[in-house]
Protein backbone atom coordinates (compact mmCIF):
# COMPACT_ATOMS: atom_id res chain seq x y z
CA UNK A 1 4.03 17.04 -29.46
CA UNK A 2 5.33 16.63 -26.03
CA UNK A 3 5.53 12.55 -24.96
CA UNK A 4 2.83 12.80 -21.88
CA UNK A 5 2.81 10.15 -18.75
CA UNK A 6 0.50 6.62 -19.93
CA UNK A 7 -3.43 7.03 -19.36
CA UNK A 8 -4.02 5.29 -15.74
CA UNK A 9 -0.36 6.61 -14.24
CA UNK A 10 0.56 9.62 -12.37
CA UNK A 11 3.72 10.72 -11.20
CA UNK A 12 4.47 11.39 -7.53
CA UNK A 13 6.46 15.12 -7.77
CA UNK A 14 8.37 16.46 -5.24
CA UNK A 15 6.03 18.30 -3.65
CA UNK A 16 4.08 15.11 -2.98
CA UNK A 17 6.79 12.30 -2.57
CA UNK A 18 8.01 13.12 0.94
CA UNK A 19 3.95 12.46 2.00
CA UNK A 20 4.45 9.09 0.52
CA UNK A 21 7.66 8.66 2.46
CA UNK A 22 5.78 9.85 5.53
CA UNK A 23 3.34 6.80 5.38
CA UNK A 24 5.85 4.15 4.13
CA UNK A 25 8.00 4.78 6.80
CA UNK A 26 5.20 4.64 9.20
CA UNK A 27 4.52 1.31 7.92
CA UNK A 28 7.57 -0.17 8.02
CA UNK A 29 7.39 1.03 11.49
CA UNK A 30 4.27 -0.74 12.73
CA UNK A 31 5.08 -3.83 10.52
CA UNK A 32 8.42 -4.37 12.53
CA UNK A 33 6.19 -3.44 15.67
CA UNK A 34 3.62 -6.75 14.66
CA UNK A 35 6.70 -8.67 14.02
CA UNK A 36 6.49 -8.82 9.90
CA UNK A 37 9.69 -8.52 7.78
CA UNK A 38 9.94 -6.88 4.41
CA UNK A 39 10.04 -9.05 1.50
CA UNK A 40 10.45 -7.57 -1.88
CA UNK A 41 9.57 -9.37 -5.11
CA UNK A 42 10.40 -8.21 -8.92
CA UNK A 43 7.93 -5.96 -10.97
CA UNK A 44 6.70 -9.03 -13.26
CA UNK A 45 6.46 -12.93 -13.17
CA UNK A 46 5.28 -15.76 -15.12
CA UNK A 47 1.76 -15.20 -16.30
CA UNK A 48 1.04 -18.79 -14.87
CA UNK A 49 1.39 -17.17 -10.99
CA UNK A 50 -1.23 -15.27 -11.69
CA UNK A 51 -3.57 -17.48 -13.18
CA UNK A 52 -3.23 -20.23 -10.69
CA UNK A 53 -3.59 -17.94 -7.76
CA UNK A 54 -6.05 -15.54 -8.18
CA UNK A 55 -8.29 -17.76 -10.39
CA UNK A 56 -9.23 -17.24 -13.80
CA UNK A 57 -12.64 -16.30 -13.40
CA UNK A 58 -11.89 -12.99 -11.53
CA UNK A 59 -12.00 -10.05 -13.61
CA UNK A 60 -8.39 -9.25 -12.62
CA UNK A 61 -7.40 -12.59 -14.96
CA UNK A 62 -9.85 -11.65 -17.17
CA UNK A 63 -9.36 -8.13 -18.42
CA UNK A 64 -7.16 -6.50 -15.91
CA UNK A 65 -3.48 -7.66 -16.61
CA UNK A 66 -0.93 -6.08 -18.21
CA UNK A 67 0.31 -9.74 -19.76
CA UNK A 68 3.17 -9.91 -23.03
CA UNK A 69 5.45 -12.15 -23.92
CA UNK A 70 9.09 -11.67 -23.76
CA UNK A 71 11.95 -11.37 -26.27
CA UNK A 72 12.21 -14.89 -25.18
CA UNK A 73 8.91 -15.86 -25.76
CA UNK A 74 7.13 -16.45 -22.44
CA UNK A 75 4.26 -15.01 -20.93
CA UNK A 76 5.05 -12.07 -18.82
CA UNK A 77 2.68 -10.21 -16.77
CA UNK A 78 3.05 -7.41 -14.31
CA UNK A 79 1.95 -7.92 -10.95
CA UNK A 80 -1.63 -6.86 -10.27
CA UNK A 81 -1.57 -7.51 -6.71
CA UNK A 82 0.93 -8.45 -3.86
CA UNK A 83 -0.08 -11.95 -2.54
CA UNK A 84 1.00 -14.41 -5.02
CA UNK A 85 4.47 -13.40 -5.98
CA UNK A 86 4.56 -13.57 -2.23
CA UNK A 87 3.96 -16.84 -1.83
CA UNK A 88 6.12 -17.98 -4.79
CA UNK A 89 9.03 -16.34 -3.03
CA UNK A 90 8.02 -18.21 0.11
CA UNK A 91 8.47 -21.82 -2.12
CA UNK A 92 11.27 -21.18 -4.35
CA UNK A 93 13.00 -19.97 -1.14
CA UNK A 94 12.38 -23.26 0.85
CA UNK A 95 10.94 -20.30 3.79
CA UNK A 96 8.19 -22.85 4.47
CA UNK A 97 10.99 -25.40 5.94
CA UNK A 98 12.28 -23.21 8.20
CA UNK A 99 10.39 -22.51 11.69
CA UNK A 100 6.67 -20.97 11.10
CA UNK A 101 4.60 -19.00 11.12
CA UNK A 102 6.51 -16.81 8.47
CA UNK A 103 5.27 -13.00 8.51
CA UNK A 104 6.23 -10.68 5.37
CA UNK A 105 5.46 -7.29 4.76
CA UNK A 106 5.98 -5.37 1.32
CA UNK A 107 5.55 -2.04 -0.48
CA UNK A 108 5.36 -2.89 -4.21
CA UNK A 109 3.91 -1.16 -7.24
CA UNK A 110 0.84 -2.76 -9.10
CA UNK A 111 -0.60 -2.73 -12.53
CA UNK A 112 -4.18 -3.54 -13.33
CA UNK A 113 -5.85 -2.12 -17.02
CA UNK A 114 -9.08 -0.62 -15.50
CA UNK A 115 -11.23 2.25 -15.61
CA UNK A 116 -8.81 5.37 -14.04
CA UNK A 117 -10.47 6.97 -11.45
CA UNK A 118 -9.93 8.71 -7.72
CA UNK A 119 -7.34 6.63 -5.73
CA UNK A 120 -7.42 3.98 -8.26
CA UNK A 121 -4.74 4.05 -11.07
CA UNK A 122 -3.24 1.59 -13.91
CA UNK A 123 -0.11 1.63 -12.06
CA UNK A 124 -1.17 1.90 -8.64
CA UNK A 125 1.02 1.23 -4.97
CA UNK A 126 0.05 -1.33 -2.57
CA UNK A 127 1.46 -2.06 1.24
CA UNK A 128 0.29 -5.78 2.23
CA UNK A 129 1.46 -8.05 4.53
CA UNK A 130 1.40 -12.14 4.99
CA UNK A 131 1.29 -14.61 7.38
CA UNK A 132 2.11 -18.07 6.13
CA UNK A 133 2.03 -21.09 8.32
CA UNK A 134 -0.30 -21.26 10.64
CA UNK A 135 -4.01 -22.38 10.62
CA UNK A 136 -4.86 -20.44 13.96
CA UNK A 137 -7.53 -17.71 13.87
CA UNK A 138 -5.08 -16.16 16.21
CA UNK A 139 -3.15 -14.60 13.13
CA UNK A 140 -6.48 -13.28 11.32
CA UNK A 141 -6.91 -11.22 14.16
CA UNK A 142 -3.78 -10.05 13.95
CA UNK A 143 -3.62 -8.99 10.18
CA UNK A 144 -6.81 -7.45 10.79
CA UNK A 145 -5.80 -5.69 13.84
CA UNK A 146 -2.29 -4.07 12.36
CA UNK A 147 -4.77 -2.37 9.57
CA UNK A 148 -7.13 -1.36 12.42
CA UNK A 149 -3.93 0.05 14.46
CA UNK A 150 -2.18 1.70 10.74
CA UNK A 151 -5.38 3.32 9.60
CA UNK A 152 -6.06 4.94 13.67
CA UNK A 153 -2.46 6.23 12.88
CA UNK A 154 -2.70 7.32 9.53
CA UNK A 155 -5.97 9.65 11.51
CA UNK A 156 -8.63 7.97 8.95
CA UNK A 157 -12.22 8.56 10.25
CA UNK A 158 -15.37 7.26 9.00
CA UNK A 159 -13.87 4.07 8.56
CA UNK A 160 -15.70 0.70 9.00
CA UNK A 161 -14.61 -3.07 9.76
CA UNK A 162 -16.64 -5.45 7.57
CA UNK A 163 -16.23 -9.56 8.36
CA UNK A 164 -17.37 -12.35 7.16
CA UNK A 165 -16.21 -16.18 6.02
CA UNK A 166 -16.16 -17.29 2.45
CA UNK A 167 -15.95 -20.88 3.79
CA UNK A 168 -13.83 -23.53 2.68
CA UNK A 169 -14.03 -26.63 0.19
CA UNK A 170 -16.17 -28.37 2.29
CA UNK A 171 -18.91 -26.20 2.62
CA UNK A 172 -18.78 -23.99 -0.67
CA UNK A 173 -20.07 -26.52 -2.57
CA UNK A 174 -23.14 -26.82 -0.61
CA UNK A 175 -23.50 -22.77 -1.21
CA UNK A 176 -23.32 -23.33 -4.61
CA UNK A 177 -25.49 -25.76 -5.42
CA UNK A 178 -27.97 -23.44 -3.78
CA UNK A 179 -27.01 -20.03 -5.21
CA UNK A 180 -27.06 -22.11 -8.79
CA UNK A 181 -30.27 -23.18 -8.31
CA UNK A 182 -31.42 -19.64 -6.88
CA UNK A 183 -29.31 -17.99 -10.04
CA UNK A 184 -30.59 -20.44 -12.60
CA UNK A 185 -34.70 -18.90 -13.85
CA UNK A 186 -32.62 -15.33 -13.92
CA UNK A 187 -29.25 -16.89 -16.43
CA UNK A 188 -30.70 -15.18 -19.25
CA UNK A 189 -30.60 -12.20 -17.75
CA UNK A 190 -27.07 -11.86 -16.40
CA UNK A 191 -23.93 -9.89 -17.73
CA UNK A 192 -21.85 -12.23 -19.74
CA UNK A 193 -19.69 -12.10 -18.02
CA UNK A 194 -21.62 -13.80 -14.93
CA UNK A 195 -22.53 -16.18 -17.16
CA UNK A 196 -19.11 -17.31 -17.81
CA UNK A 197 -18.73 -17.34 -13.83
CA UNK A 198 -21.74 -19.70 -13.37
CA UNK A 199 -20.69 -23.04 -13.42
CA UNK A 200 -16.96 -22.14 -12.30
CA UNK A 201 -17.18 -19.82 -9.45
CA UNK A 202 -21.09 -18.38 -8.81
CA UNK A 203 -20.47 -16.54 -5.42
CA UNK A 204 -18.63 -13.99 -7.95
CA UNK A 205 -21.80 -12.99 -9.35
CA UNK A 206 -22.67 -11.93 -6.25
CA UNK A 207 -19.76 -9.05 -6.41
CA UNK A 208 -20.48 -8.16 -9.80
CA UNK A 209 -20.58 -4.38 -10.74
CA UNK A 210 -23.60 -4.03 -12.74
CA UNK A 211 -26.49 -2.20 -11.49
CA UNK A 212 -28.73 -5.01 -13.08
CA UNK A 213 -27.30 -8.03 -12.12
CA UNK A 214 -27.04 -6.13 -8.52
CA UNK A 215 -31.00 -6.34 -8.47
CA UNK A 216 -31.13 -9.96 -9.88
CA UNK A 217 -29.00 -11.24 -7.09
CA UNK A 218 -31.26 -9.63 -3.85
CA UNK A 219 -32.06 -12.36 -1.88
CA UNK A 220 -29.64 -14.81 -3.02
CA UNK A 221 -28.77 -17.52 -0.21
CA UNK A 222 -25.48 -16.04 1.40
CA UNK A 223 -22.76 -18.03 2.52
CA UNK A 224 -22.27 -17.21 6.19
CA UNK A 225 -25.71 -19.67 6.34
CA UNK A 226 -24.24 -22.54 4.60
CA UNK A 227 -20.79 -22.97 6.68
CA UNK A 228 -19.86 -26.30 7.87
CA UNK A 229 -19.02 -26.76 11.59
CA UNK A 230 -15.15 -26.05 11.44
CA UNK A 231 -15.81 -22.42 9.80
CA UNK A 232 -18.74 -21.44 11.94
CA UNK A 233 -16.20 -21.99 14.83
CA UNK A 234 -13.29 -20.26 13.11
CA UNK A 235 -15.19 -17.50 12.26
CA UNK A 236 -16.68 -17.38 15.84
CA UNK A 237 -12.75 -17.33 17.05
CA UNK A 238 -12.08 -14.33 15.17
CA UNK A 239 -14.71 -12.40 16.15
CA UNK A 240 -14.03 -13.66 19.81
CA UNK A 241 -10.59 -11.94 19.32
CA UNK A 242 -11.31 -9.27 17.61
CA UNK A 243 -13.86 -8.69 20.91
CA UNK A 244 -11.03 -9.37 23.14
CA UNK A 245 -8.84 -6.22 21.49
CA UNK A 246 -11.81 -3.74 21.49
CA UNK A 247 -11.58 -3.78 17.35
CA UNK A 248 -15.55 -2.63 16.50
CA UNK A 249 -17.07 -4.70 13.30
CA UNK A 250 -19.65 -5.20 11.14
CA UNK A 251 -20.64 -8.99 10.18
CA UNK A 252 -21.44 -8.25 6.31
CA UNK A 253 -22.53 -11.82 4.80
CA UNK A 254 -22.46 -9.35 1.06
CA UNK A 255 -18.53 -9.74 1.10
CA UNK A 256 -17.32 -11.42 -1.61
CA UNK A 257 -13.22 -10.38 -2.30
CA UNK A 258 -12.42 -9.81 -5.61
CA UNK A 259 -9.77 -13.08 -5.84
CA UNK A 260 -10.76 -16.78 -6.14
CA UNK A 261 -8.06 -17.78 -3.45
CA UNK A 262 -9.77 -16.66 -0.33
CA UNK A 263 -11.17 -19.33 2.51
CA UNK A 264 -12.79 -18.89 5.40
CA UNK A 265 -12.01 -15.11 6.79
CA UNK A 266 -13.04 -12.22 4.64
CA UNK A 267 -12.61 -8.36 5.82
CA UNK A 268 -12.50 -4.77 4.12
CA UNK A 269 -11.92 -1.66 5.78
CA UNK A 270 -14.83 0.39 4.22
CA UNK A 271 -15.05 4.03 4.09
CA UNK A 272 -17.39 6.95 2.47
CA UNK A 273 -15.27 9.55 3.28
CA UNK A 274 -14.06 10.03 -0.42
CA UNK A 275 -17.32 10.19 -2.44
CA UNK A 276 -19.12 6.50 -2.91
CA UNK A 277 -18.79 4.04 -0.57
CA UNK A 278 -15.48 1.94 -0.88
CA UNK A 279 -12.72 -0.70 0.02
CA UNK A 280 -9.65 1.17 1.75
CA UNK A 281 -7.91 -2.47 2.77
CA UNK A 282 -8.85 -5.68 2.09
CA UNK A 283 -7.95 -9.64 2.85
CA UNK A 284 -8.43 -12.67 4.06
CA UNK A 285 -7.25 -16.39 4.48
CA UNK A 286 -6.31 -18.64 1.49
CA UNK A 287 -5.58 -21.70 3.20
CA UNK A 288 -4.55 -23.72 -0.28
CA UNK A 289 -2.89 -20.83 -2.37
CA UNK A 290 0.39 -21.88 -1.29
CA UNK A 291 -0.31 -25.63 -2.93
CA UNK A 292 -1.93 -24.54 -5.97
CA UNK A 293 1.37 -22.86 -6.73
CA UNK A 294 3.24 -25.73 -6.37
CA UNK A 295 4.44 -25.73 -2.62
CA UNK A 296 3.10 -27.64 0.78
CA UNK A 297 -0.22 -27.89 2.20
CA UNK A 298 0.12 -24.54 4.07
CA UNK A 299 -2.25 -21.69 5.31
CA UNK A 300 -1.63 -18.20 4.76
CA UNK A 301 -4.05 -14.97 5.33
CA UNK A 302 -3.20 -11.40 4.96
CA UNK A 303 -4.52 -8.42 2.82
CA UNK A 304 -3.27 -5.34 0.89
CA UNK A 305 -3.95 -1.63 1.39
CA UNK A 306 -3.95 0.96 -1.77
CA UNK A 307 -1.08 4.11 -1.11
CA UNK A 308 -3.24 6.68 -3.43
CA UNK A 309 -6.37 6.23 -1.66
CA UNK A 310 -5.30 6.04 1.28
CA UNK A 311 -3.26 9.27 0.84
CA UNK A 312 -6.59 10.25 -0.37
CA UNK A 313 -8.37 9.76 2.50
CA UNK A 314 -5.62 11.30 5.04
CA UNK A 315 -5.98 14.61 3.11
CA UNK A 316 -10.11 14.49 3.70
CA UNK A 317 -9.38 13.62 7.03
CA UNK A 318 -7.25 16.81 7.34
CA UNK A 319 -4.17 14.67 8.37
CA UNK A 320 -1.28 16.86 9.64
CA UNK A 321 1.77 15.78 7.48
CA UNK A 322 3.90 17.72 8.96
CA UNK A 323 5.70 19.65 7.09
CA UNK A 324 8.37 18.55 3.38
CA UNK A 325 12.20 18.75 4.37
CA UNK A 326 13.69 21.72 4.09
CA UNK A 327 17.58 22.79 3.95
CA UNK A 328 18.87 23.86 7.86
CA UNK A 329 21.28 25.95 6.56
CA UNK A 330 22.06 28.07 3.42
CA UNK A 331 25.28 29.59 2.62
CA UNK A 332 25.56 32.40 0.79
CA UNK A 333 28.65 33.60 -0.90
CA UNK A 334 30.15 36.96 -2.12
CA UNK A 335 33.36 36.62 -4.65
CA UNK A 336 35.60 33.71 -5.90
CA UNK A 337 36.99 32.97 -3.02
CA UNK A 338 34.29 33.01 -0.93
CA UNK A 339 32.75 30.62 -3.36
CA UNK A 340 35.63 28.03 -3.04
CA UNK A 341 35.49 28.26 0.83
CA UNK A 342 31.68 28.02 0.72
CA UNK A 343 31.87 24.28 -1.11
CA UNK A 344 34.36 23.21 1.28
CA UNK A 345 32.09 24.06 3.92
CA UNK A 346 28.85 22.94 2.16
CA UNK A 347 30.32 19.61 1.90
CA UNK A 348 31.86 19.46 5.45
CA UNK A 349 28.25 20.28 6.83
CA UNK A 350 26.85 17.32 4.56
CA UNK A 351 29.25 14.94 5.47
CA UNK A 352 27.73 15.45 9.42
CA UNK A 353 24.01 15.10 8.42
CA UNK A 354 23.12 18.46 7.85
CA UNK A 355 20.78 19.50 5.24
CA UNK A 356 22.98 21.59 3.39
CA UNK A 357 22.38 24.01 0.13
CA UNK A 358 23.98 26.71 -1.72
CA UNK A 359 23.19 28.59 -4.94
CA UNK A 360 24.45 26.25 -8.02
CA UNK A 361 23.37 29.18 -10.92
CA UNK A 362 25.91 31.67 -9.25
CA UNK A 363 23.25 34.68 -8.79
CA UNK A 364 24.14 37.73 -6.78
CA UNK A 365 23.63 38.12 -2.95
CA UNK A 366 20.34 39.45 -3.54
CA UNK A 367 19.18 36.61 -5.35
CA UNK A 368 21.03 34.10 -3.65
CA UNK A 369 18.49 35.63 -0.21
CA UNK A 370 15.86 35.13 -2.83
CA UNK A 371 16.53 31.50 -3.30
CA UNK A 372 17.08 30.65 0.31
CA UNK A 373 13.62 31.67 1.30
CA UNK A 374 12.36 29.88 -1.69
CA UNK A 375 13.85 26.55 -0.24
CA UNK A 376 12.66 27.13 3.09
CA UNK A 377 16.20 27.43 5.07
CA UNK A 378 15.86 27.30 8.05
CA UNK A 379 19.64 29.33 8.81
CA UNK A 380 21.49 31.22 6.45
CA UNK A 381 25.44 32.11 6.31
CA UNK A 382 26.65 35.38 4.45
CA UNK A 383 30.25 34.32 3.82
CA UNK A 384 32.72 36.80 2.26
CA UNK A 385 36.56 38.07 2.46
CA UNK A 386 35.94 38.75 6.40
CA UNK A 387 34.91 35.27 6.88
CA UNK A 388 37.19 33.21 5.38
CA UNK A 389 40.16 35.19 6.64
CA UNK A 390 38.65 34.89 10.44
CA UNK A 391 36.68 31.80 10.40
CA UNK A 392 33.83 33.63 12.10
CA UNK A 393 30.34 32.83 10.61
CA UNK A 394 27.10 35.07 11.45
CA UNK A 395 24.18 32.56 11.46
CA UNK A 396 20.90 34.28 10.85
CA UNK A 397 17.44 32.48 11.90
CA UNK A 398 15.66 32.90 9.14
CA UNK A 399 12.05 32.47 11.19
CA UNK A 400 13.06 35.95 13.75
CA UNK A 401 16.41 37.71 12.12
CA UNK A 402 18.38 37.15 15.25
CA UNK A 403 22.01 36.86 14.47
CA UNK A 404 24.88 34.65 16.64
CA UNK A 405 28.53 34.71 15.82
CA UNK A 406 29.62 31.29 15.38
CA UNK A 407 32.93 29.56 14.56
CA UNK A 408 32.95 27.63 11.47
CA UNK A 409 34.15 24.60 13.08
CA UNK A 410 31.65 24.79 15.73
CA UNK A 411 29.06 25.29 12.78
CA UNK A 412 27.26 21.64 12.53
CA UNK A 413 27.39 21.24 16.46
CA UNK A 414 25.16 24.61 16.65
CA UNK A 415 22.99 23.39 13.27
């Protein structure tokens, strides 16, 4: 039986990868356009990151990591999101003593065990970006304005800007009393797993998935009505700024992200263009992540963006790709020597930056035409005993069949 790709994983083929390329250079582009630098952190880290920083009462800590321990006996786990192995590279590298704010961007792979389905995977890609340093609502519009600018690029329509503050520890407190008290007659009724969330964290009831505990929470106090002073005027900053750069939004009290680190600013990019309604980027601020994992009292906000749906989405939106890279010249060869005079020249034209290709199996001119349509050449060279005794190439454009004489040294300037 033939050893078949893990349940939740999907590999990215040739005929797909150079779409992925497509956007991840696009967003290194706009990144170094905001003023963000790539960071890039390892695969896995201590199982401890992640249950510091995204709180154990998320269903990501819960039942979504890939965590095992090591030949050396310590508790691995692969990253199931961006942020926090973010801001561990931000204290072990001593980043937070040089001048802030400090802006990161990455492009990492993720692993979360969940239920496989469109745009969501096991092993699944995520762009993100951070901004550590500064308490200013100043960069929240910012973050929030780069995924507003990437997704206009990226052509997605039907896409909406939901905000809203989770508040901060001065304030939550007060929302939880009151959502307890409001949760409290309807306990026995709740998942289990809300249960468990009760006493810890509450306002993650109000995100939970199931259809009954959906209905048992309608009506439940909401935070945006319980913020203290500082968070009504942060969030009344943002919005302010978000006014200033013509950025259209929705003010959704309902948000609730699906991490315990988040303060104050919450936001998702939502769209229905893919089937049921759904999260295409998401963030915030988590103004005391970076000193629950051991470093300075330091702000940080930022948010992460999911490369399979939103490769999804460009293909419903009937993005225009372009087109995948194909060879600009192909030479074909006819006889031994020809052959030998062909590689010369094949690696000559690759040396200068041309896409290059001949036939590697040897087949006959006829099939050697064959193959060169196959690949999509754009040119194609016929080289034989007449050519490599004059050095005088015939360049054929494969798109109209007109022919030019060409020197062979002159070849690459004319490619």
């Amino acid at each position: 039986m033939a050893i078949k790709a893990q349940k939740g994983t999907k590999d990215v083929l040739p005929s797909e990868s150079w779409k992925w390329q497509y956007i991840e250079s696009e967003w290194a582009k706009i990144c170094a356009e905001y003023g963000f630098r790539e960071l890039r952190t390892p695969v896995f880290e201590a199982t401890e990151l992640f249950n510091r920083g995204i709180g154990d009462t998320t269903d990501v800590v819960q039942k979504e990591m890939y965590t095992f321990n090591d030949l050396g006996g310590r508790s691995i786990t692969l990253k199931p999101e961006g942020t926090s192995p973010a801001v561990r590279s931000f204290i072990e590298s001593n980043l937070y003593a040089e001048t802030q704010p400090t802006k990161v961007y990455y492009n990492t792979p993720c692993f979360r065990y969940e239920k496989p389905q469109a745009g969501r995977l096991r092993e699944f890609h995520q762009f993100g970006i951070e901004n550590f340093g500064t308490h200013s609502m100043l960069a929240d519009a910012e973050i929030i304005a780069l995924g507003h600018d990437f997704l206009n690029r990226m052509g997605i329509e039907d896409v909406e800007l939901h905000i809203s503050s989770v508040g901060c520890r001065n304030c939550r407190p007060v929302h939880r009393t009151a959502l307890q008290d409001f949760l409290r007659p309807k306990f026995d009724c709740l998942c289990d797993t809300c249960k468990s969330r009760f006493d810890k964290n509450p306002m993650r009831i109000l995100d939970c998935k199931s259809p009954e505990d959906k209905e048992l929470v309608k009506g439940a106090p909401m935070m945006l009505d319980f913020l203290c002073d500082d968070c009504r005027k942060d969030f009344e900053e943002l919005k302010k700024h978000l006014d200033a750069m013509g950025i259209k939004y929705v003010v959704d009290p309902t948000i609730v992200r699906g991490l315990d680190y988040y303060t104050k600013t919450a936001f998702e990019f939502i769209t229905t263009k893919i089937g049921a309604q759904g999260t295409v980027c998401g963030g915030g601020r988590y103004d005391h992540l970076i000193e629950e994992i051991g470093g300075p009292d330091m702000p940080g906000v930022g948010f992460g963006l999911g490369k399979e749906r939103l490769l999804l989405l460009m293909e419903a939106c009937g993005h225009d790709f372009g087109s995948a890279p194909s060879p600009q010249i192909f030479l074909a060869w006819i006889g031994d020597e020809a052959r030998e005079y062909s590689v010369r020249l094949l690696h000559e034209l690759r040396s200068k930056g041309i896409r290059a290709e001949m036939d590697t199996r040897e087949r006959n001119l006829k099939g050697q035409m064959k193959y060169a349509n196959k690949l999509g050449a754009a040119y194609t060279v016929v080289i034989g005993e007449d050519e490599v005794a004059s050095g005088e190439l015939t360049l054929k454009n494969m798109s109209n069949s007109e022919q030019t004489k060409v020197r062979r040294e002159e070849l690459a300037d004319v490619i």
